[in-house]
Protein backbone atom coordinates (compact mmCIF):
# COMPACT_ATOMS: atom_id res chain seq x y z
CA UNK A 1 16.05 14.78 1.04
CA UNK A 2 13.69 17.04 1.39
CA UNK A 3 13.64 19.77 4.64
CA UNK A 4 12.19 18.12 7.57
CA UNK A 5 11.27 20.95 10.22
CA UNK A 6 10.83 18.76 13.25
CA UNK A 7 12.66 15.49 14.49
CA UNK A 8 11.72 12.57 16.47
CA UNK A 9 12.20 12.06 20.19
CA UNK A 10 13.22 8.39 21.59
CA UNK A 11 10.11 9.06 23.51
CA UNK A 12 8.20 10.71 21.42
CA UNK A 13 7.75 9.83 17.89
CA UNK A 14 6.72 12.71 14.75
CA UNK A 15 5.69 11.83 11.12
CA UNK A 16 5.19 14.17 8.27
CA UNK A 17 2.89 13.56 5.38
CA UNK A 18 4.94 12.93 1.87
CA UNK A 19 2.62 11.63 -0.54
CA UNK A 20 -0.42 9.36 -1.56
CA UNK A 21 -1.01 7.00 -3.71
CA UNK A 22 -4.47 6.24 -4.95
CA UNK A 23 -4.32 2.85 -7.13
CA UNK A 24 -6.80 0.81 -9.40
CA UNK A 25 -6.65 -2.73 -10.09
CA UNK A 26 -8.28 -4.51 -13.17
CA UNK A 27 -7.32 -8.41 -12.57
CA UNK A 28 -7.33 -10.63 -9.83
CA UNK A 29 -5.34 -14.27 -9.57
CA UNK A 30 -6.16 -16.59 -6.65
CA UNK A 31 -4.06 -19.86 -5.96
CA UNK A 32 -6.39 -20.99 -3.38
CA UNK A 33 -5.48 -23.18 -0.07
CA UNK A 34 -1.70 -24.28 -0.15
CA UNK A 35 -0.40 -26.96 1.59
CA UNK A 36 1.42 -24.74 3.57
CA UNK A 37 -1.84 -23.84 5.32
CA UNK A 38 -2.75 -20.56 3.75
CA UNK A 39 -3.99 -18.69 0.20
CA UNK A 40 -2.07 -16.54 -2.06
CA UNK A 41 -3.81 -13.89 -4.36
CA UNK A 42 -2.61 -11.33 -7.06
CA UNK A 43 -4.41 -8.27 -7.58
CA UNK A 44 -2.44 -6.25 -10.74
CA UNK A 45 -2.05 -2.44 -10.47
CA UNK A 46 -3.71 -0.93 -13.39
CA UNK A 47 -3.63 2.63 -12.69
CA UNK A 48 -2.86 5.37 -10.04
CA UNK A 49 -2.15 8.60 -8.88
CA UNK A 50 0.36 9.63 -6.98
CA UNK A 51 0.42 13.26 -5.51
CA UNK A 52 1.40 15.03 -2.10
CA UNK A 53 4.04 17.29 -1.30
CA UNK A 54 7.00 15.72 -1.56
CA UNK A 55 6.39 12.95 -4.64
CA UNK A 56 3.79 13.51 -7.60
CA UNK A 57 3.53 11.19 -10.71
CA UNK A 58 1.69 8.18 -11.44
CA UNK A 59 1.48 4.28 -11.44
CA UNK A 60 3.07 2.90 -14.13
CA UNK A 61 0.02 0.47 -15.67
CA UNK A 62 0.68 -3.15 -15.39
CA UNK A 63 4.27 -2.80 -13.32
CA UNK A 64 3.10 -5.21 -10.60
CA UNK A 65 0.78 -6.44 -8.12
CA UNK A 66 -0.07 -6.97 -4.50
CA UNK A 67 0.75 -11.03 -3.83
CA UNK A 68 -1.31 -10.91 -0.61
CA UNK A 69 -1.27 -14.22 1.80
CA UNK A 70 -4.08 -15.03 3.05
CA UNK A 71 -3.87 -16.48 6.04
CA UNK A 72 -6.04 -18.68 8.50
CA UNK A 73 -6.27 -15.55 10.71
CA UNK A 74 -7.98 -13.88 8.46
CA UNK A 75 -5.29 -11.19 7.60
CA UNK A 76 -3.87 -10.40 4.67
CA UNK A 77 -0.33 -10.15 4.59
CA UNK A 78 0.70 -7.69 1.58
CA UNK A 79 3.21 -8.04 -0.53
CA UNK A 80 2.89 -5.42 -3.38
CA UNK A 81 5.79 -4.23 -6.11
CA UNK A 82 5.21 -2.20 -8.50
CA UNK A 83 6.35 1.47 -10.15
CA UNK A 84 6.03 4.84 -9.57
CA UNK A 85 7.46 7.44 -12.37
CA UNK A 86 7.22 11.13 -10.86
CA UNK A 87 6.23 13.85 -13.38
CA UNK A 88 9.74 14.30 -14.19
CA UNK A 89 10.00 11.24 -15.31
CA UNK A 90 12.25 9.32 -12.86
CA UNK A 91 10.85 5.47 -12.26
CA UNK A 92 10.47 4.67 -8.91
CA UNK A 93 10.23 0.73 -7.89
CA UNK A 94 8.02 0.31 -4.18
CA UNK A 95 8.16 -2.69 -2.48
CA UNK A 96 4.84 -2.62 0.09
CA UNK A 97 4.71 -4.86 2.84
CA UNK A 98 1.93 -4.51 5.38
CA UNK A 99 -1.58 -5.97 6.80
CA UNK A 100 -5.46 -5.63 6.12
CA UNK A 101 -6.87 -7.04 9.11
CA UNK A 102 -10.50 -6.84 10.84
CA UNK A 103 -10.92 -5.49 14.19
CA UNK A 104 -13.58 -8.01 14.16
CA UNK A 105 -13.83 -11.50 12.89
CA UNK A 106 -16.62 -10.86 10.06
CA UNK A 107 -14.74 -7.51 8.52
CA UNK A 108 -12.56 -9.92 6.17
CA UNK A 109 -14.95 -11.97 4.55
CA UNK A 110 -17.17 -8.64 4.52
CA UNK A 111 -14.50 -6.79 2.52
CA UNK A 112 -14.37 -10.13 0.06
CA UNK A 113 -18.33 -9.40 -0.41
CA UNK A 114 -17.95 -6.05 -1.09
CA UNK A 115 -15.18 -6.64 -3.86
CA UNK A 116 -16.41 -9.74 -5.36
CA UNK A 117 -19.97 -9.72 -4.75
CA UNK A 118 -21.51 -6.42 -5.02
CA UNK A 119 -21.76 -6.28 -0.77
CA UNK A 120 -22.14 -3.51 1.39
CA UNK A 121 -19.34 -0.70 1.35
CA UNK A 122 -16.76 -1.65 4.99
CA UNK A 123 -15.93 1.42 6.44
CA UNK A 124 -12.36 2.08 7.20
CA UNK A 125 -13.21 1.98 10.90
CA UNK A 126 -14.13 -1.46 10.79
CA UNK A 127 -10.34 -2.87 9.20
CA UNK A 128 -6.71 -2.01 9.75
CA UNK A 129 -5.24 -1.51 6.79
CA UNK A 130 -1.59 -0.49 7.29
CA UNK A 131 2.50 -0.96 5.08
CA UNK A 132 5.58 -0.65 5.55
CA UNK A 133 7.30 0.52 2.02
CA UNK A 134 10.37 0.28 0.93
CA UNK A 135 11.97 2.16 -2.76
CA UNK A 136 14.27 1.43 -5.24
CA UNK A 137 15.73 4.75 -7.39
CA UNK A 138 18.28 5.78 -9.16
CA UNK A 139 20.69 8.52 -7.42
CA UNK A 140 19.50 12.02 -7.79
CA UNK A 141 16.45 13.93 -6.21
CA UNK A 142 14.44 11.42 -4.48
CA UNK A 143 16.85 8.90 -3.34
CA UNK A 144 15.90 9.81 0.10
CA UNK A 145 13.29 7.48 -0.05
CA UNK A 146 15.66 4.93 0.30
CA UNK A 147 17.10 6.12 3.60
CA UNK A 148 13.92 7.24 5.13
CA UNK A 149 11.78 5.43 7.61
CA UNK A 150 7.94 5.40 6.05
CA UNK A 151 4.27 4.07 7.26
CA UNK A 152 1.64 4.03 5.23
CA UNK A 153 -2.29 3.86 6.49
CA UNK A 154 -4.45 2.45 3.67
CA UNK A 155 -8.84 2.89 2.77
CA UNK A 156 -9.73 0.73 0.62
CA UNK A 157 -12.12 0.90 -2.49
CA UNK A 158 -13.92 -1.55 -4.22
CA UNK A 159 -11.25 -1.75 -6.63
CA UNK A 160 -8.30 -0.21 -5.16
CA UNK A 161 -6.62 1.44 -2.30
CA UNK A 162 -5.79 4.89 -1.45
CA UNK A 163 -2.26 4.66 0.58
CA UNK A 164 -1.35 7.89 2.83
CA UNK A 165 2.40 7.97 3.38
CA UNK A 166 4.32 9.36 6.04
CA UNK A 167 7.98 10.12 7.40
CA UNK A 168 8.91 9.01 10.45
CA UNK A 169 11.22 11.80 11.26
């Protein structure tokens, strides 16, 4: 586990930057309105970068997608799995779990515009992109991942996200 110089008070919480991840995707699959009262959507991780710190490497192409609900709220639940393999080679599986909501009723269907139709840019101000990870590796030099509390806070692109991950320690 890599050396964490400061440590979390009940009352007052500290995170440490790890890593980013700066991902691409190529294909999108929408199911539409299900019965169940809500839309499901796969967007499929092409390529990415993954550096900081404590984790470098890449996004291994075509590994997963996001599976994002889309609910009548207008959030997006996320749902992403895909891999990571670190410059040394180890393969990493992430499991992200988080939201990409508006702080204002018009920011979702704005951010649809913007990826699907050539709209205006949303700035990261206007939407609260934020995940929850969790990682699957094998014993050995980052298997701390697997015991450590993480957040990530998310920008999107027009055709990706960058993810900023940190420890909550």
């Amino acid at each position: 586990m890599p050396y964490f110089e400061n440590v979390s008070l009940p009352t007052e919480p500290k995170f440490e930057f790890l890593f980013e991840i700066e991902q691409q995707w190529e294909r999108l699959l929408n199911v539409g309105m299900t019965p169940a009262g809500f839309g499901r959507g796969a967007t499929y991780v092409e390529t990415g970068v993954v550096r900081g710190p404590h984790l470098n490497g890449r996004v291994v192409p075509q590994s997963g997608a996001d599976w994002a609900q889309f609910r009548p709220d207008k959030v997006l639940a996320l749902d992403a799995r895909y891999m990571l393999e670190t410059d040394d080679g180890t393969l990493i599986l992430i499991r992200n779990r988080g939201y990409l909501a508006g702080r204002a009723p018009d920011v979702l269907p704005r951010i649809q515009a913007w990826m699907f139709q050539n709209g205006p840019e949303v700035p990261f101000e206007d939407y609260y992109l934020r995940t929850c990870p969790t990682f699957e590796v094998a014993e050995g030099p980052y298997d701390w991942l697997m015991r450590t509390v993480i957040v990530g806070i998310g920008s999107r692109q027009k055709t990706g996200n960058t993810i900023r991950y940190f420890a909550l320690l």
